[in-house]
PDB file of N, CA and C in Angstrom:
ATOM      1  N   UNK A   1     -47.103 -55.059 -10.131  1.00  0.00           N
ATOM      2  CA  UNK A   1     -47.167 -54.046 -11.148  1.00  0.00           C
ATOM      3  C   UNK A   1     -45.780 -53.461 -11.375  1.00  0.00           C
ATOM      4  N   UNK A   2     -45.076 -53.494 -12.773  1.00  0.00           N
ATOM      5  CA  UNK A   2     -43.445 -53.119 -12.826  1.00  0.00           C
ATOM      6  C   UNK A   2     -44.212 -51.245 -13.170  1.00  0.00           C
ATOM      7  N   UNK A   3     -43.261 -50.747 -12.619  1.00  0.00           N
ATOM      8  CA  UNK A   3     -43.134 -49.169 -12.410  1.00  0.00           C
ATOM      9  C   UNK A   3     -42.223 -48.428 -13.766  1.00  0.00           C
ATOM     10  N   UNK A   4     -42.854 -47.808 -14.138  1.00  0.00           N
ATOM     11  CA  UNK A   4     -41.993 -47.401 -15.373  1.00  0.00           C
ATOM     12  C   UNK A   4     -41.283 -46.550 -15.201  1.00  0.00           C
ATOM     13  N   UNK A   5     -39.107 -46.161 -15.180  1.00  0.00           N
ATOM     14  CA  UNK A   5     -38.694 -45.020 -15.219  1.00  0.00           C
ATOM     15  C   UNK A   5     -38.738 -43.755 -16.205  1.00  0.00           C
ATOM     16  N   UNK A   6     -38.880 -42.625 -16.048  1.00  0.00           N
ATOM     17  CA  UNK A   6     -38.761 -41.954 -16.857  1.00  0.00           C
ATOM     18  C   UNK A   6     -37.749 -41.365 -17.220  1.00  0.00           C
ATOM     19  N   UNK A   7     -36.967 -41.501 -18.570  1.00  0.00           N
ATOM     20  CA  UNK A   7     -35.741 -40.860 -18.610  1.00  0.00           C
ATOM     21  C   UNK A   7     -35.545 -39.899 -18.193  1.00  0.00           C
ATOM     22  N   UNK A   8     -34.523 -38.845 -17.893  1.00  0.00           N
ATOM     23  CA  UNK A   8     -34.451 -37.272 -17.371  1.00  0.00           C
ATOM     24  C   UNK A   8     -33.592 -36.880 -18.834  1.00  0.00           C
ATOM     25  N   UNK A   9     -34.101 -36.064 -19.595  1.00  0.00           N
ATOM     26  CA  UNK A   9     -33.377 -35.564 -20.907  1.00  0.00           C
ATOM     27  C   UNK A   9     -32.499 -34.854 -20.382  1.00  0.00           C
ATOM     28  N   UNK A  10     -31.409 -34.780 -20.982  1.00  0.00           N
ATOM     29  CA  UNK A  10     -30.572 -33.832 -20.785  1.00  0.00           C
ATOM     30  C   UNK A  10     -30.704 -32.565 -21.228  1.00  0.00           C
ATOM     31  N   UNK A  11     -30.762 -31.576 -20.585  1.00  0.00           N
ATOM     32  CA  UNK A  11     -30.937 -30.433 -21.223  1.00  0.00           C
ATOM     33  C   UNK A  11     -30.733 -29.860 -22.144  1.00  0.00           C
ATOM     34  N   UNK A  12     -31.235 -29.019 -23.521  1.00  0.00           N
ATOM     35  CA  UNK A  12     -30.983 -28.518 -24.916  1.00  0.00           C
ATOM     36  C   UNK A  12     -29.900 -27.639 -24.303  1.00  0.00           C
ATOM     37  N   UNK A  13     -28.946 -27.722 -24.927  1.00  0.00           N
ATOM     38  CA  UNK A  13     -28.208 -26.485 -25.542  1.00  0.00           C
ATOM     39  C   UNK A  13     -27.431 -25.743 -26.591  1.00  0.00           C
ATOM     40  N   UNK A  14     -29.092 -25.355 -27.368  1.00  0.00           N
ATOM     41  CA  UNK A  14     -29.013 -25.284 -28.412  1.00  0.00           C
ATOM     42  C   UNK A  14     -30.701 -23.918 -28.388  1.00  0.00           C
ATOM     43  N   UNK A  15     -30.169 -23.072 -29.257  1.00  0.00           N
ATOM     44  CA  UNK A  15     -31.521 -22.020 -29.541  1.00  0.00           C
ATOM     45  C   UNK A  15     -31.319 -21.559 -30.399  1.00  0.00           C
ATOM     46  N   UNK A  16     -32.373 -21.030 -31.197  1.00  0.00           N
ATOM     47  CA  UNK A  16     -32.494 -20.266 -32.275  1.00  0.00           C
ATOM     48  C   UNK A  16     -32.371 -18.710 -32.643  1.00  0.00           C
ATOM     49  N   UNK A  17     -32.129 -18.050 -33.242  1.00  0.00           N
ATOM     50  CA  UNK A  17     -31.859 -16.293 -33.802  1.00  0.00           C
ATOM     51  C   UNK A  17     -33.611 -16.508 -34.206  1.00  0.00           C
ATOM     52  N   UNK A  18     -33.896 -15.017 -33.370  1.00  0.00           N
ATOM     53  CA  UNK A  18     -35.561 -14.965 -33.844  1.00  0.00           C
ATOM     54  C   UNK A  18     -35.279 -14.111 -34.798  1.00  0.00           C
ATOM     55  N   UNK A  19     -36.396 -13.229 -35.290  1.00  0.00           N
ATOM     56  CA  UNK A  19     -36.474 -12.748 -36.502  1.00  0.00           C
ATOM     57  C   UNK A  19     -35.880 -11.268 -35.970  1.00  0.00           C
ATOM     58  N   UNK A  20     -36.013 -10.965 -34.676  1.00  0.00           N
ATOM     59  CA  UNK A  20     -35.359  -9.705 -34.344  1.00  0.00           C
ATOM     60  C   UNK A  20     -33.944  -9.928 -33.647  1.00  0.00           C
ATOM     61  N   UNK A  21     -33.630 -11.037 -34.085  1.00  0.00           N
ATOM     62  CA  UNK A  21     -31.730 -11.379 -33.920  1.00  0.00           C
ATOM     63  C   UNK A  21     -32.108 -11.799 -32.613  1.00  0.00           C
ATOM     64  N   UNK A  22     -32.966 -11.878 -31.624  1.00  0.00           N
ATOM     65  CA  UNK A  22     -31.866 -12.272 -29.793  1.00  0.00           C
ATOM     66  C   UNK A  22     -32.634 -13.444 -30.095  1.00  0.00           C
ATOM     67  N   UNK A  23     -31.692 -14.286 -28.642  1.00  0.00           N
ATOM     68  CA  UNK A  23     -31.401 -15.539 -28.851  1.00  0.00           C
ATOM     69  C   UNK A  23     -31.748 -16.230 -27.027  1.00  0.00           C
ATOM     70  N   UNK A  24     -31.998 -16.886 -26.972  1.00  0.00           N
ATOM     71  CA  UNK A  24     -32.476 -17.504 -25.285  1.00  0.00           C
ATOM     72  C   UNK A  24     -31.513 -18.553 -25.010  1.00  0.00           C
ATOM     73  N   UNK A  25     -30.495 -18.122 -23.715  1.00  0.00           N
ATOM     74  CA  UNK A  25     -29.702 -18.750 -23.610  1.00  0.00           C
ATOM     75  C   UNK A  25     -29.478 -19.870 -22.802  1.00  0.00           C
ATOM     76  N   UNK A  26     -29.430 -21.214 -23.161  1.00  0.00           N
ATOM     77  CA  UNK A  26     -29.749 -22.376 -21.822  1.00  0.00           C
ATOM     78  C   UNK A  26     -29.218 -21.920 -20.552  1.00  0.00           C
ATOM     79  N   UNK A  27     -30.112 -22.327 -19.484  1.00  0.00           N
ATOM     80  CA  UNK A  27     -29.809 -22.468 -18.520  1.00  0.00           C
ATOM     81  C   UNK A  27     -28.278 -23.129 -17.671  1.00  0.00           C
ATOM     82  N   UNK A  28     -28.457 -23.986 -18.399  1.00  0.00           N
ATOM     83  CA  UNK A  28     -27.101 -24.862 -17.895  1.00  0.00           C
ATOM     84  C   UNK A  28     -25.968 -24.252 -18.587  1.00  0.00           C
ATOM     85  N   UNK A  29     -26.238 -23.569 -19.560  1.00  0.00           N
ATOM     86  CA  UNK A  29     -24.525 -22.778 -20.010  1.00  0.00           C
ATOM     87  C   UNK A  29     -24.086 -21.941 -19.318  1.00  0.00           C
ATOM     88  N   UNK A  30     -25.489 -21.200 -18.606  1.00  0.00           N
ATOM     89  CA  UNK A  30     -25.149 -20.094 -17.670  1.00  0.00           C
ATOM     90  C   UNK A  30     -24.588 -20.570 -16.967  1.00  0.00           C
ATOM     91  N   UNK A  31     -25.327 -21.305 -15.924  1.00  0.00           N
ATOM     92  CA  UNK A  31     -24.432 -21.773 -15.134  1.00  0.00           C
ATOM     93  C   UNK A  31     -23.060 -22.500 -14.354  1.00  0.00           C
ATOM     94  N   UNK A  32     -23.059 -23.061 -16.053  1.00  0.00           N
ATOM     95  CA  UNK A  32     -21.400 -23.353 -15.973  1.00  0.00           C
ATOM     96  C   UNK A  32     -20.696 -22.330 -16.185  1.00  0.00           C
ATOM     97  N   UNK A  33     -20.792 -21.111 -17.243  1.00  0.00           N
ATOM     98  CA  UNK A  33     -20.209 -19.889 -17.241  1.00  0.00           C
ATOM     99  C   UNK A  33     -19.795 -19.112 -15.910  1.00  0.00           C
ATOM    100  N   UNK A  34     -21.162 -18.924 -15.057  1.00  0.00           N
ATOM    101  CA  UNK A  34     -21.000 -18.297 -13.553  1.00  0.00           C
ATOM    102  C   UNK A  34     -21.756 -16.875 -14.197  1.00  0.00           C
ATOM    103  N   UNK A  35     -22.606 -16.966 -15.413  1.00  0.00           N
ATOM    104  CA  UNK A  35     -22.964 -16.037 -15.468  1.00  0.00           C
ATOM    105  C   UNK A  35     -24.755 -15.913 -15.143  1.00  0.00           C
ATOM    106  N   UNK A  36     -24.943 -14.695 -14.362  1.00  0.00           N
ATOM    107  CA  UNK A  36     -26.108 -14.556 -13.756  1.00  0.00           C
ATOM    108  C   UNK A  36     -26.861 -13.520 -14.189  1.00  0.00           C
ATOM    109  N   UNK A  37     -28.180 -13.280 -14.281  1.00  0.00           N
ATOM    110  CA  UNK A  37     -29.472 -11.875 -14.570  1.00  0.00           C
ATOM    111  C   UNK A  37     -28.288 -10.997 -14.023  1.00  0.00           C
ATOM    112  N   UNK A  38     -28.383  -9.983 -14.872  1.00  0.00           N
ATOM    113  CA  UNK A  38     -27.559  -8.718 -14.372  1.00  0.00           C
ATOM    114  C   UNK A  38     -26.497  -8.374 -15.256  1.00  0.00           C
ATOM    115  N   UNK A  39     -25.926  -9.840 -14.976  1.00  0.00           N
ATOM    116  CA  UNK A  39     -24.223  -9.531 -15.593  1.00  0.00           C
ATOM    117  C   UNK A  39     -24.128  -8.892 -16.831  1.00  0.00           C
ATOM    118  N   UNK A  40     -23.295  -8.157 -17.034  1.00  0.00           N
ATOM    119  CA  UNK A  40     -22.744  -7.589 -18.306  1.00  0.00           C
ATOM    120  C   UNK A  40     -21.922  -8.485 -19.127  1.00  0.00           C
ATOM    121  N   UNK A  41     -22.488  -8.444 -20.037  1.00  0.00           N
ATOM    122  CA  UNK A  41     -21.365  -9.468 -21.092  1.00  0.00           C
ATOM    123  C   UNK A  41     -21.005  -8.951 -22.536  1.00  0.00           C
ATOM    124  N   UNK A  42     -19.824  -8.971 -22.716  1.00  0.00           N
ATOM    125  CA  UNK A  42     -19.346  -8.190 -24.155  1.00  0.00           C
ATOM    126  C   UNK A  42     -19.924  -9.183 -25.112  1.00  0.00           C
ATOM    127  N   UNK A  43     -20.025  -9.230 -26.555  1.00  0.00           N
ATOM    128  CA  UNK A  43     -20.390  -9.508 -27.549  1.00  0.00           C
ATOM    129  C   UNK A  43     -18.925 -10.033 -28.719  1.00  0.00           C
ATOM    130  N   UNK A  44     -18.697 -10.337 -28.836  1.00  0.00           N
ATOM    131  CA  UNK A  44     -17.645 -11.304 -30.027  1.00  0.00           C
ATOM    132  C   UNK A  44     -18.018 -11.831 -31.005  1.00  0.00           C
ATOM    133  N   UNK A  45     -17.118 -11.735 -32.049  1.00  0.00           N
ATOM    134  CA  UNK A  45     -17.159 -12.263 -33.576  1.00  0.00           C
ATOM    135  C   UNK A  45     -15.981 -13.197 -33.057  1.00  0.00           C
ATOM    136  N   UNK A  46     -15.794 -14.756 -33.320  1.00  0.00           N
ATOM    137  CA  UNK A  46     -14.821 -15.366 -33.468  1.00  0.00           C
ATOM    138  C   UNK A  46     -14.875 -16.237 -34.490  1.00  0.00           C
ATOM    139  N   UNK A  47     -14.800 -15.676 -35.830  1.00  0.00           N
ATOM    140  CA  UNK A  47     -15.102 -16.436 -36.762  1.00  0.00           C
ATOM    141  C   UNK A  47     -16.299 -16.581 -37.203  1.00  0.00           C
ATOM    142  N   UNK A  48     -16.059 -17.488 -38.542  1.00  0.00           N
ATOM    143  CA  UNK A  48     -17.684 -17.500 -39.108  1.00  0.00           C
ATOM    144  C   UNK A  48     -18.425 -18.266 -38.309  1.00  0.00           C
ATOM    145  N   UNK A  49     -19.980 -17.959 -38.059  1.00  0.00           N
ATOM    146  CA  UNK A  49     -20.887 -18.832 -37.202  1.00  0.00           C
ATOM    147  C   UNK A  49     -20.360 -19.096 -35.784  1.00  0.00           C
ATOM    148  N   UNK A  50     -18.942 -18.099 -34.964  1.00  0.00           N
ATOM    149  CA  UNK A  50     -18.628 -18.618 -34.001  1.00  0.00           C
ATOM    150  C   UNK A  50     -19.323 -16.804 -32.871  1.00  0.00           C
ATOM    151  N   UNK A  51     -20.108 -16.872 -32.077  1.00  0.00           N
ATOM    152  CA  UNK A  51     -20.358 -15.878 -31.622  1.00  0.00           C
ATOM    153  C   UNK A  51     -19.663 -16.229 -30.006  1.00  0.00           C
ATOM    154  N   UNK A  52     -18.845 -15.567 -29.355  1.00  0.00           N
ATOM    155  CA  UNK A  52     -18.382 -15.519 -27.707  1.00  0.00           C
ATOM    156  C   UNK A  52     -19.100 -14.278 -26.678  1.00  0.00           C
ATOM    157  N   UNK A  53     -19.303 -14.960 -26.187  1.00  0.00           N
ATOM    158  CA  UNK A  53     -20.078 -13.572 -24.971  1.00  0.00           C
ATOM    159  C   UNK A  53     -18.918 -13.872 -23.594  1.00  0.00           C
ATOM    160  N   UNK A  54     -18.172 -12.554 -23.567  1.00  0.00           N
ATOM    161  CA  UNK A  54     -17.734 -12.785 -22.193  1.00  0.00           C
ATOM    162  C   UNK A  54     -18.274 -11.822 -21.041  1.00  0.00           C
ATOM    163  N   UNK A  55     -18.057 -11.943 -20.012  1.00  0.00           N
ATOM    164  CA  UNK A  55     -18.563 -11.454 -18.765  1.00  0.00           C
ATOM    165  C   UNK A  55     -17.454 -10.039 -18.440  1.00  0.00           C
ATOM    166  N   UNK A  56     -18.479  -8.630 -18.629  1.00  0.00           N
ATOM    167  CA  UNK A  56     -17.176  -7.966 -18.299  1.00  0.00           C
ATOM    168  C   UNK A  56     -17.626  -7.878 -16.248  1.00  0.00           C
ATOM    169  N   UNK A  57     -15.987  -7.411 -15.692  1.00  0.00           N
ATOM    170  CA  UNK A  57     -16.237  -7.615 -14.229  1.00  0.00           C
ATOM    171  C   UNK A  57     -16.716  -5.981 -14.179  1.00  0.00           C
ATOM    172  N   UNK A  58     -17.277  -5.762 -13.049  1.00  0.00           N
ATOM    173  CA  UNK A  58     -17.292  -4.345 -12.618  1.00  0.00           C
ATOM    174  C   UNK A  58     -16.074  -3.836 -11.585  1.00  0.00           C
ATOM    175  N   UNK A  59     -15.179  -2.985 -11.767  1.00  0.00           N
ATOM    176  CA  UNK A  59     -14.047  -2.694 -11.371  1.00  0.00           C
ATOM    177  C   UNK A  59     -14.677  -2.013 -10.039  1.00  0.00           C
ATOM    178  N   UNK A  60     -15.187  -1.807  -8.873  1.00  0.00           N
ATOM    179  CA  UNK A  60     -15.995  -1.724  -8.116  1.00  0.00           C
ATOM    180  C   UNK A  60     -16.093  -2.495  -7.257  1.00  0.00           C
ATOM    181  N   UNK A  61     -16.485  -3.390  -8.262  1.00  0.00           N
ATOM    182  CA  UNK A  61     -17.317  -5.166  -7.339  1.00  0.00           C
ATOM    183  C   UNK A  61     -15.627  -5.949  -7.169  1.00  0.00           C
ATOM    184  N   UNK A  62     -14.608  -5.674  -8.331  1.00  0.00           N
ATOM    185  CA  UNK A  62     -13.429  -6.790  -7.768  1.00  0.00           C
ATOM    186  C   UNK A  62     -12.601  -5.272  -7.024  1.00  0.00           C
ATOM    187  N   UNK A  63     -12.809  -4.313  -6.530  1.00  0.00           N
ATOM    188  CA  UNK A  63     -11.902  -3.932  -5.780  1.00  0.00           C
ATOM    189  C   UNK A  63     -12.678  -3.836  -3.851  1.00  0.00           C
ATOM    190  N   UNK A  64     -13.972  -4.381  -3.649  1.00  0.00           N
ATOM    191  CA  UNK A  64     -14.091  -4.563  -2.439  1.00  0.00           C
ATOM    192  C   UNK A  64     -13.694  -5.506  -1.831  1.00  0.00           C
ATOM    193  N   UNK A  65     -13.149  -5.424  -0.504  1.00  0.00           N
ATOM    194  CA  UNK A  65     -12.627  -6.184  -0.008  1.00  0.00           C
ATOM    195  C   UNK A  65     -11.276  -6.569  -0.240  1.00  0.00           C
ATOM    196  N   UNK A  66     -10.443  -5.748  -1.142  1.00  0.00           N
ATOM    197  CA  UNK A  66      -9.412  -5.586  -1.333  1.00  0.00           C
ATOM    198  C   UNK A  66      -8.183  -5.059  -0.664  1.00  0.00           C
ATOM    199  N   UNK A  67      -8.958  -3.960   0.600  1.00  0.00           N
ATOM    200  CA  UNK A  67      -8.008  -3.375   1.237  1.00  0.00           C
ATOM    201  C   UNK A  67      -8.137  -3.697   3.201  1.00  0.00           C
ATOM    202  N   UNK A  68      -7.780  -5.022   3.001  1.00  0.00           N
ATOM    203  CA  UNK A  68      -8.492  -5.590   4.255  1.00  0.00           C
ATOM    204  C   UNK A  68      -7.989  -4.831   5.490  1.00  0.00           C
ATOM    205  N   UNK A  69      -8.244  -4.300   6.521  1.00  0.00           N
ATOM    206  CA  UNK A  69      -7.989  -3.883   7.957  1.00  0.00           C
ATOM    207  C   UNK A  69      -8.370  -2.053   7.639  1.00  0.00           C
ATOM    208  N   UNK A  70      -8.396  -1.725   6.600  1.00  0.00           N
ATOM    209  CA  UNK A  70      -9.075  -0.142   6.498  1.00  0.00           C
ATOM    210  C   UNK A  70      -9.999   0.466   7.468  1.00  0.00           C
ATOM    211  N   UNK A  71     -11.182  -0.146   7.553  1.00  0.00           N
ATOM    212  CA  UNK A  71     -12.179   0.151   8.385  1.00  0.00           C
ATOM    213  C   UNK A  71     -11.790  -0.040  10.151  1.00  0.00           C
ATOM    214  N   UNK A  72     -10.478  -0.971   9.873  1.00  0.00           N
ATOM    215  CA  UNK A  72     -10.005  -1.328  11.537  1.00  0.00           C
ATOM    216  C   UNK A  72      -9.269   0.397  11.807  1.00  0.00           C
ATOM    217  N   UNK A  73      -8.610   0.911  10.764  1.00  0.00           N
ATOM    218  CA  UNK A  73      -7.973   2.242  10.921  1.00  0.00           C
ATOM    219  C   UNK A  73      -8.323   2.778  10.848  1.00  0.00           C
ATOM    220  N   UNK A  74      -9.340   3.178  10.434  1.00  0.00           N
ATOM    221  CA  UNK A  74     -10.355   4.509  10.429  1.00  0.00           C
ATOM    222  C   UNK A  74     -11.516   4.582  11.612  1.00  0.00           C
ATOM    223  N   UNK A  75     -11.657   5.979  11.587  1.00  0.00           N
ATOM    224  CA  UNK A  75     -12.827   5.786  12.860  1.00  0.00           C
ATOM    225  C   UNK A  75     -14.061   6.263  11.739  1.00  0.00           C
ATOM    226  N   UNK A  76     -14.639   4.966  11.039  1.00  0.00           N
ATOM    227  CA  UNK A  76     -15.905   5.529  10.396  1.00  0.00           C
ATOM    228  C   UNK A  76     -16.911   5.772  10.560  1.00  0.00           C
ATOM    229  N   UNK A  77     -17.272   6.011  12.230  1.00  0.00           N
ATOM    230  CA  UNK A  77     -18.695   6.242  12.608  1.00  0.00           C
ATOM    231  C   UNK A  77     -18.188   7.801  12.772  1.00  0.00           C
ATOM    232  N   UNK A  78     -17.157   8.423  13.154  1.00  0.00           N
ATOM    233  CA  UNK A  78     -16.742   9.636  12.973  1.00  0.00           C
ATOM    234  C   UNK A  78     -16.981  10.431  11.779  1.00  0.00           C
ATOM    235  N   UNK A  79     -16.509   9.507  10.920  1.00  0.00           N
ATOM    236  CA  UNK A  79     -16.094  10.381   9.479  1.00  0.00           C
ATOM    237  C   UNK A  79     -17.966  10.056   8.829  1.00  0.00           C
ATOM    238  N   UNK A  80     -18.888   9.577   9.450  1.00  0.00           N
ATOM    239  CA  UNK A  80     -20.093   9.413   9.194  1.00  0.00           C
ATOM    240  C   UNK A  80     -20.691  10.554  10.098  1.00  0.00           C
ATOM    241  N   UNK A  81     -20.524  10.439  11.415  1.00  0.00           N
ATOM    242  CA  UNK A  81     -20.713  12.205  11.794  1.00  0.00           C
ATOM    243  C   UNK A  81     -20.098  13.726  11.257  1.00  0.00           C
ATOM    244  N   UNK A  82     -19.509  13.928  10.371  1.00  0.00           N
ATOM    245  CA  UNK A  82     -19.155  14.783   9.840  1.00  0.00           C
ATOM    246  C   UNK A  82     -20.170  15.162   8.693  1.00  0.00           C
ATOM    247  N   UNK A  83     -20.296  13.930   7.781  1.00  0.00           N
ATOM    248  CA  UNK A  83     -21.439  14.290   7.103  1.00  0.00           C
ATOM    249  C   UNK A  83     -22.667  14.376   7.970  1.00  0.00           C
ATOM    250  N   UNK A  84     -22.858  14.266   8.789  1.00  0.00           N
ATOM    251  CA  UNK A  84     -24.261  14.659   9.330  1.00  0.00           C
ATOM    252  C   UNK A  84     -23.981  16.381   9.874  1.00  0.00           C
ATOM    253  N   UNK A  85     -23.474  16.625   9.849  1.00  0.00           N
ATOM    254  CA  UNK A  85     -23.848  18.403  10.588  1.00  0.00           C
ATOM    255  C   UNK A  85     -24.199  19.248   9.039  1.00  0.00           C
TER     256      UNK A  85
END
């Protein structure tokens, strides 16, 4: 009995403007982007029919871990007993 393969489609990436403008964005764009549920992303005009969404960062999230050996200089279970009285 020959076994039949089934192609694997490549994924759409491609969607439509509903009637209340939003739009469902493939999966696989996200993920080549690096963009994830959550992220914030600005909105762009680049031309006619050209729409850009970029990812803004949270200035927060890229300054942890920025100031490496801090916590080695500080005594923060101290400065965590202070707020407790």
């Amino acid at each position: 009995m020959a076994s039949k393969v089934k192609a694997v489609a490549k994924p759409s990436r491609t969607t439509r403007v509903s009637s209340k403008n939003q739009v469902t964005l493939p999966v696989a764009v996200l993920a080549e982007a690096h963009v994830q549920a959550g992220d914030n992303v600005r909105v762009e005009s680049d031309g006619d029919g050209k729409i850009v969404l970029v990812r803004e960062n949270d200035p927060v999230e890229d300054a942890i871990g920025s100031m490496p050996g801090l916590s080695a200089a500080t005594n923060l279970e101290a400065l965590r007993d202070e707020w407790e009285r």
